[in-house]
N, C-alpha and C. Protein backbone atom coordinates (compact mmCIF):
# COMPACT_ATOMS: atom_id res chain seq x y z
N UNK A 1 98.95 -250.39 76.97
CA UNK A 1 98.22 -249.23 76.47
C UNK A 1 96.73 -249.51 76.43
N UNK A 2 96.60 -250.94 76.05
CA UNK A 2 94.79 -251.25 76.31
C UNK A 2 94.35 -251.08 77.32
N UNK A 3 94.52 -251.51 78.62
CA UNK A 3 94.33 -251.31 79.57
C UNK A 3 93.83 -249.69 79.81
N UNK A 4 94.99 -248.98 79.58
CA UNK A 4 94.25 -247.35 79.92
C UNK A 4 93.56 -247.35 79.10
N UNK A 5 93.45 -247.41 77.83
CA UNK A 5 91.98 -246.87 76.95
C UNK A 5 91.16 -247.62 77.45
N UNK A 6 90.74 -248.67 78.27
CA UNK A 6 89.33 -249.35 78.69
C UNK A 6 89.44 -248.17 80.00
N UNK A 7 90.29 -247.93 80.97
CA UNK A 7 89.93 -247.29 82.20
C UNK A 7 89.25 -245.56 81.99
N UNK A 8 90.17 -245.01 80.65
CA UNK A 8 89.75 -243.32 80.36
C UNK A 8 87.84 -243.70 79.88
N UNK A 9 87.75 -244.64 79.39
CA UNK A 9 86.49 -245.35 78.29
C UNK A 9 85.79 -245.22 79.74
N UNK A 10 86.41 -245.97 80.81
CA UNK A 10 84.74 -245.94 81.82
C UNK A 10 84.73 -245.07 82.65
N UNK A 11 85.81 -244.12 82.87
CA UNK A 11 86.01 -242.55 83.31
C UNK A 11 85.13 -241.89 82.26
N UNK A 12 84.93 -242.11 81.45
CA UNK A 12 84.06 -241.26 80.62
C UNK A 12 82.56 -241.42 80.56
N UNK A 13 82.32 -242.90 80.36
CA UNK A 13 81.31 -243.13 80.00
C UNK A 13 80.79 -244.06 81.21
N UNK A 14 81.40 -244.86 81.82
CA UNK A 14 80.94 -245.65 83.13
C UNK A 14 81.12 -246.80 82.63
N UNK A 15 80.91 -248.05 83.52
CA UNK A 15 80.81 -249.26 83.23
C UNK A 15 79.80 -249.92 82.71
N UNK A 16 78.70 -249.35 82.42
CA UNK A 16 77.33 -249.84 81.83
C UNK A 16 77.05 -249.44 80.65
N UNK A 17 77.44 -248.15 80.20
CA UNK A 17 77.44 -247.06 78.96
C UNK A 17 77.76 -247.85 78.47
N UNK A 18 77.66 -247.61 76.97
CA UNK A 18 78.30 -247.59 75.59
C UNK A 18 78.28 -246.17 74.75
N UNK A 19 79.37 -245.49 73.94
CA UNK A 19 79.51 -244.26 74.16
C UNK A 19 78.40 -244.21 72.65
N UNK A 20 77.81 -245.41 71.66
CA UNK A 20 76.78 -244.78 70.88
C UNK A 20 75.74 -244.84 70.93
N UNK A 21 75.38 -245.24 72.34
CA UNK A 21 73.70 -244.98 72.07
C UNK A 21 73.74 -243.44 72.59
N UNK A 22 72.36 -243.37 71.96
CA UNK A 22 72.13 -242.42 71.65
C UNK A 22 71.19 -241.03 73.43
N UNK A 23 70.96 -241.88 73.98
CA UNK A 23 70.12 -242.20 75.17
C UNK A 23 71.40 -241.39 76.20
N UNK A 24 72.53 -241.96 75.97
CA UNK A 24 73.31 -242.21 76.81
C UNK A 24 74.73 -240.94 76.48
N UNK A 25 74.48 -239.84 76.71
CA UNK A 25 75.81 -238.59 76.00
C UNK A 25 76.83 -239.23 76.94
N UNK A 26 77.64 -238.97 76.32
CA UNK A 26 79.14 -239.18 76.73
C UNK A 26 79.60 -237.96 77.23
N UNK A 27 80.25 -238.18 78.58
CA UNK A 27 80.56 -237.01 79.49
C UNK A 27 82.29 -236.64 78.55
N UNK A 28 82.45 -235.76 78.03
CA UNK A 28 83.65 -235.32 77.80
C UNK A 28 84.79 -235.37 78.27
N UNK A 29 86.07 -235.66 78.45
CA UNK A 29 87.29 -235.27 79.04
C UNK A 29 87.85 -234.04 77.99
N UNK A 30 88.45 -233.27 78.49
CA UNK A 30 89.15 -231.88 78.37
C UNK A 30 90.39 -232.19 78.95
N UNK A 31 91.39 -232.49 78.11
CA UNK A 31 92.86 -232.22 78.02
C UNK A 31 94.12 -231.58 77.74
N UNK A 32 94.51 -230.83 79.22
CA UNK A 32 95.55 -229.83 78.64
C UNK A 32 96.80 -230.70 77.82
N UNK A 33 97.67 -229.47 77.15
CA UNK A 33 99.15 -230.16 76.71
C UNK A 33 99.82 -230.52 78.41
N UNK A 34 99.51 -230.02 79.24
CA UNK A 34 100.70 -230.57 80.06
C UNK A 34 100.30 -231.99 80.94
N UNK A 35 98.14 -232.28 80.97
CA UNK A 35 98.16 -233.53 80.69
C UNK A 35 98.22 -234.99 80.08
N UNK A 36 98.54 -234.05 79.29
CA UNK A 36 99.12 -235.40 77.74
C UNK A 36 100.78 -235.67 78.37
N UNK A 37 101.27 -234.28 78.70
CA UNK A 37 102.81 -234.62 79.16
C UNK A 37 102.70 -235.30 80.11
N UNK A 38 101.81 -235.19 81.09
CA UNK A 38 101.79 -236.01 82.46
C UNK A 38 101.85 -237.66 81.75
N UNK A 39 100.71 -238.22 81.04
CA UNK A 39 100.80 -239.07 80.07
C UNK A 39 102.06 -239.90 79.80
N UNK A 40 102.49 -239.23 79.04
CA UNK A 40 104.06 -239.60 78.22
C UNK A 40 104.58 -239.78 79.29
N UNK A 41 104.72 -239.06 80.32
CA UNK A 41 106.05 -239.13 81.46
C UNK A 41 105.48 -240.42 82.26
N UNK A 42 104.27 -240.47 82.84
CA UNK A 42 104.23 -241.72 83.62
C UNK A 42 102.43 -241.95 83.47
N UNK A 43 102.46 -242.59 82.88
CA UNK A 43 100.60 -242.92 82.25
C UNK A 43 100.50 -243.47 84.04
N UNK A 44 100.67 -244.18 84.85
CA UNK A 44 99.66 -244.24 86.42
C UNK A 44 99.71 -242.89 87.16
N UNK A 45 100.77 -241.86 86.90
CA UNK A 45 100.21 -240.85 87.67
C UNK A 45 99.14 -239.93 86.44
N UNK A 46 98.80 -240.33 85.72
CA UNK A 46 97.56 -239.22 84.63
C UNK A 46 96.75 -240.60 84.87
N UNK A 47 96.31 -241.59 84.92
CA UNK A 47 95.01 -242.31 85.74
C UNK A 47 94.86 -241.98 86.44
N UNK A 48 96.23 -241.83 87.69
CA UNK A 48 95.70 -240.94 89.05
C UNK A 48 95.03 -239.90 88.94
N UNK A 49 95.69 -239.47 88.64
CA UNK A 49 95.05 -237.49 88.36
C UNK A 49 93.39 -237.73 88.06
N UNK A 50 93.51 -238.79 86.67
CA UNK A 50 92.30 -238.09 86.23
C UNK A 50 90.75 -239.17 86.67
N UNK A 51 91.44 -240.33 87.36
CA UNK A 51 90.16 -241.46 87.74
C UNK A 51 90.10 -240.65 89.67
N UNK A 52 91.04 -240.49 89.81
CA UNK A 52 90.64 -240.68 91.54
C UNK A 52 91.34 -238.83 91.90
N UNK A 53 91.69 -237.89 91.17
CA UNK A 53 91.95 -236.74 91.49
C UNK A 53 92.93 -236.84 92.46
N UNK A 54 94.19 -237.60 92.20
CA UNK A 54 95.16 -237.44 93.17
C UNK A 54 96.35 -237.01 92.32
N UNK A 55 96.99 -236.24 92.54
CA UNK A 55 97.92 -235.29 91.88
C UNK A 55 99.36 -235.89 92.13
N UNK A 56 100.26 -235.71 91.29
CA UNK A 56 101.57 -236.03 91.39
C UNK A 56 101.93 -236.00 92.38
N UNK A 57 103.08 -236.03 92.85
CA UNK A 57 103.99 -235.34 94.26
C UNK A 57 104.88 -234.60 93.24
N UNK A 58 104.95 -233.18 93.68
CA UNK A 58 106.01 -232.45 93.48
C UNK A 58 107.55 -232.64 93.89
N UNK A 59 108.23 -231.60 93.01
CA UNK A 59 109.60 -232.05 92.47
C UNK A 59 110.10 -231.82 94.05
N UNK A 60 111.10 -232.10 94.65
CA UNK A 60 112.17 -232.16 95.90
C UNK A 60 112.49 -231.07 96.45
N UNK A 61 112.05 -230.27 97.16
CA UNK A 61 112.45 -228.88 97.62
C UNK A 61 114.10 -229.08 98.21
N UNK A 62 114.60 -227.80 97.88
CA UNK A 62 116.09 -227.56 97.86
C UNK A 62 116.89 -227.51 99.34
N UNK A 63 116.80 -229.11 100.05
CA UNK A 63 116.97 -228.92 101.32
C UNK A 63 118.03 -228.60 101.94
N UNK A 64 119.27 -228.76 101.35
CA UNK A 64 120.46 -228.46 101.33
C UNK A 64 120.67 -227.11 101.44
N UNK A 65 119.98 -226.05 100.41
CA UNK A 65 120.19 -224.59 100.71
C UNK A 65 118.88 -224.29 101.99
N UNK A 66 118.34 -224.60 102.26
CA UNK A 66 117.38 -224.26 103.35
C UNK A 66 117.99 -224.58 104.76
N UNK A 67 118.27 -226.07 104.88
CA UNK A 67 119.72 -225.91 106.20
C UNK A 67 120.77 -225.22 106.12
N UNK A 68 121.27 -224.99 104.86
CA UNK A 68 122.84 -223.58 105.13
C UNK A 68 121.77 -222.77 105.42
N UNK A 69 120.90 -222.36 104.90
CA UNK A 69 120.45 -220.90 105.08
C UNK A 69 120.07 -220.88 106.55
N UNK A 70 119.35 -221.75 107.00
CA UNK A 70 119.08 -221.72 108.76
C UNK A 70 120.46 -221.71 109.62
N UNK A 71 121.26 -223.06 109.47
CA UNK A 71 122.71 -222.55 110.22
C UNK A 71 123.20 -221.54 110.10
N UNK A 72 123.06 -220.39 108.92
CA UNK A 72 123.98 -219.50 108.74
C UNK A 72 123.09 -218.10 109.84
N UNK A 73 121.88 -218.42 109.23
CA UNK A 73 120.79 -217.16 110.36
C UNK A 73 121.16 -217.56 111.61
N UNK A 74 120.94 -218.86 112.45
CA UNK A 74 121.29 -219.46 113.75
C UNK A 74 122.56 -218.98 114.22
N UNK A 75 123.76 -218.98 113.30
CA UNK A 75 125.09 -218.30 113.48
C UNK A 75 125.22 -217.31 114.07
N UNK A 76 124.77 -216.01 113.20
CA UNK A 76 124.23 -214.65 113.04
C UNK A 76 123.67 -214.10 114.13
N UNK A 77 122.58 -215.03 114.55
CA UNK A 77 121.62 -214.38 115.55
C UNK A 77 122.21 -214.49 117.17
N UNK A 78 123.30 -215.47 117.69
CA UNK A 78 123.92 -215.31 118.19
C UNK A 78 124.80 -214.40 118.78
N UNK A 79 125.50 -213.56 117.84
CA UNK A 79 126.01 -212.51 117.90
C UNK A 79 124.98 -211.26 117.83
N UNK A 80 124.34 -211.39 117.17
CA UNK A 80 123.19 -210.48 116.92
C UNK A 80 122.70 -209.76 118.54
N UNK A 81 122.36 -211.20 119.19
CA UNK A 81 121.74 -210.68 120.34
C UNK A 81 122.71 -210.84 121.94
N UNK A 82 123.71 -210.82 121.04
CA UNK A 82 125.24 -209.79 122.10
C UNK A 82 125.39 -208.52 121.37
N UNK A 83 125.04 -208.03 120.40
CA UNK A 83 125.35 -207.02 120.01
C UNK A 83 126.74 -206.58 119.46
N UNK A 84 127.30 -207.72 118.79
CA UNK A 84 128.89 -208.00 118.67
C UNK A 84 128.23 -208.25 116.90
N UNK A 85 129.82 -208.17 116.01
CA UNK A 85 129.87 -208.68 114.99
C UNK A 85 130.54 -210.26 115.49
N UNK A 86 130.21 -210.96 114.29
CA UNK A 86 130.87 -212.33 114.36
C UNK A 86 132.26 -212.38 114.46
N UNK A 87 133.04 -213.20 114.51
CA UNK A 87 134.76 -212.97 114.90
C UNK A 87 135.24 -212.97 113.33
N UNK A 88 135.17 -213.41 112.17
CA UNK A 88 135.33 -213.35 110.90
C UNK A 88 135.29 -212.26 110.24
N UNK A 89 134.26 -211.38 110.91
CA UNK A 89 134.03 -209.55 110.74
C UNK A 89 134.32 -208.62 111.36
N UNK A 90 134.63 -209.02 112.14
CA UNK A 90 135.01 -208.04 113.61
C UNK A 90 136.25 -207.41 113.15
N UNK A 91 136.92 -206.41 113.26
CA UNK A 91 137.90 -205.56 112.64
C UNK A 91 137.98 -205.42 111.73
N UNK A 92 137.00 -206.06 110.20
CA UNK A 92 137.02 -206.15 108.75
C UNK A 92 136.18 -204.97 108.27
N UNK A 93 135.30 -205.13 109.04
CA UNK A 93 134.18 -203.86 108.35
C UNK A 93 133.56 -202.89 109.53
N UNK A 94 133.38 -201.75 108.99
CA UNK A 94 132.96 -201.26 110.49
C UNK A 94 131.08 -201.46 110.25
N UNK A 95 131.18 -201.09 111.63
CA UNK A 95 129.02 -201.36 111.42
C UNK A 95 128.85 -202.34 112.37
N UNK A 96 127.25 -202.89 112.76
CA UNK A 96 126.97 -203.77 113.91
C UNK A 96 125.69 -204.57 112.85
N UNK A 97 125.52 -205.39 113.23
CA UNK A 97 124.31 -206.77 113.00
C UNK A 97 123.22 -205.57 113.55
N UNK A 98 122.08 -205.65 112.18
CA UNK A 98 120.54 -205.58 112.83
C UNK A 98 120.44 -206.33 113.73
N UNK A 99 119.57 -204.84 114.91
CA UNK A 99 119.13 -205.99 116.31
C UNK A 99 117.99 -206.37 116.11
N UNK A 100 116.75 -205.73 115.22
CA UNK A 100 115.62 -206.00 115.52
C UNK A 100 115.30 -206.99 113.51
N UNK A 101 115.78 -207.56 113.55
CA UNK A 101 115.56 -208.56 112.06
C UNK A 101 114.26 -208.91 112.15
N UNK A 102 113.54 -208.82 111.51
CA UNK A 102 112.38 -209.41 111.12
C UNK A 102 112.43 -210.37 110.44
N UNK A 103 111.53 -211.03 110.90
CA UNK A 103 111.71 -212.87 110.89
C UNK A 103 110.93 -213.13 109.48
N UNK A 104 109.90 -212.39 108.95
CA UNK A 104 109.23 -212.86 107.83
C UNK A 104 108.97 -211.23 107.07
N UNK A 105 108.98 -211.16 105.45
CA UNK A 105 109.01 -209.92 104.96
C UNK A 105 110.08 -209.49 104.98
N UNK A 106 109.91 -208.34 104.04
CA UNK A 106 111.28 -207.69 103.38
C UNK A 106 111.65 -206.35 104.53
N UNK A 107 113.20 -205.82 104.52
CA UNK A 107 113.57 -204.93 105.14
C UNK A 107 113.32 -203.65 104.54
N UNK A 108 112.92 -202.77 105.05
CA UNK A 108 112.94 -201.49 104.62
C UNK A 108 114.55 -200.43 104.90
N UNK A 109 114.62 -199.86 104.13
CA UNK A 109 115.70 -198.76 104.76
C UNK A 109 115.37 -197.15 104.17
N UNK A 110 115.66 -196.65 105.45
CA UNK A 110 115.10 -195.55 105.27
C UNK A 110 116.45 -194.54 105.44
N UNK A 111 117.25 -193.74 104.43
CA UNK A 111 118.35 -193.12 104.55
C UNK A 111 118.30 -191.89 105.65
């Protein structure tokens, strides 16, 4: 714990400072609650953050549903552009696969 209070001490004030003379103001740190949490959770990534501005790595994006979700479009689009339902649907429901899917943005329907 000594260690970080000497490193926040010369993040603040530098290595030559002393924070009472008078000559010499002490540059402030401003701390949110969720950098105090950063803190508690792992005091070298809040040195990081706050001596050299390098930020956590974020939490693990959900790669597992992002490959079903691509195999299942890749599936789809197959049939899509025969103009067929898939064989799993085919006599189950009546109706055909959008031909023209838009790849990014929401669908509109217009009755």
């Amino acid at each position: 714990m000594g260690q970080y209070k000497e490193d926040l001490f010369e993040a603040a004030y530098g290595k030559s400072q002393h924070p009472y003379q008078k000559e010499n103001a002490p540059k402030l740190i401003s701390l949110s609650p969720s950098s105090l949490n950063l803190f508690l959770q792992c005091p070298r990534c809040f040195w990081l953050y706050l001596n050299k501005k390098i930020k956590r790595p974020g939490p693990p994006v959900a790669t597992i549903a992002m490959g079903l979700d691509r195999v299942i479009k890749n599936y789809f689009d197959q049939y899509r552009s025969k103009n067929i339902l898939p064989p799993f649907l085919n006599g189950k429901i009546p109706g055909k696969l959008i031909t023209n899917l838009p790849r990014k943005g929401w669908l509109d329907f217009i009755d």
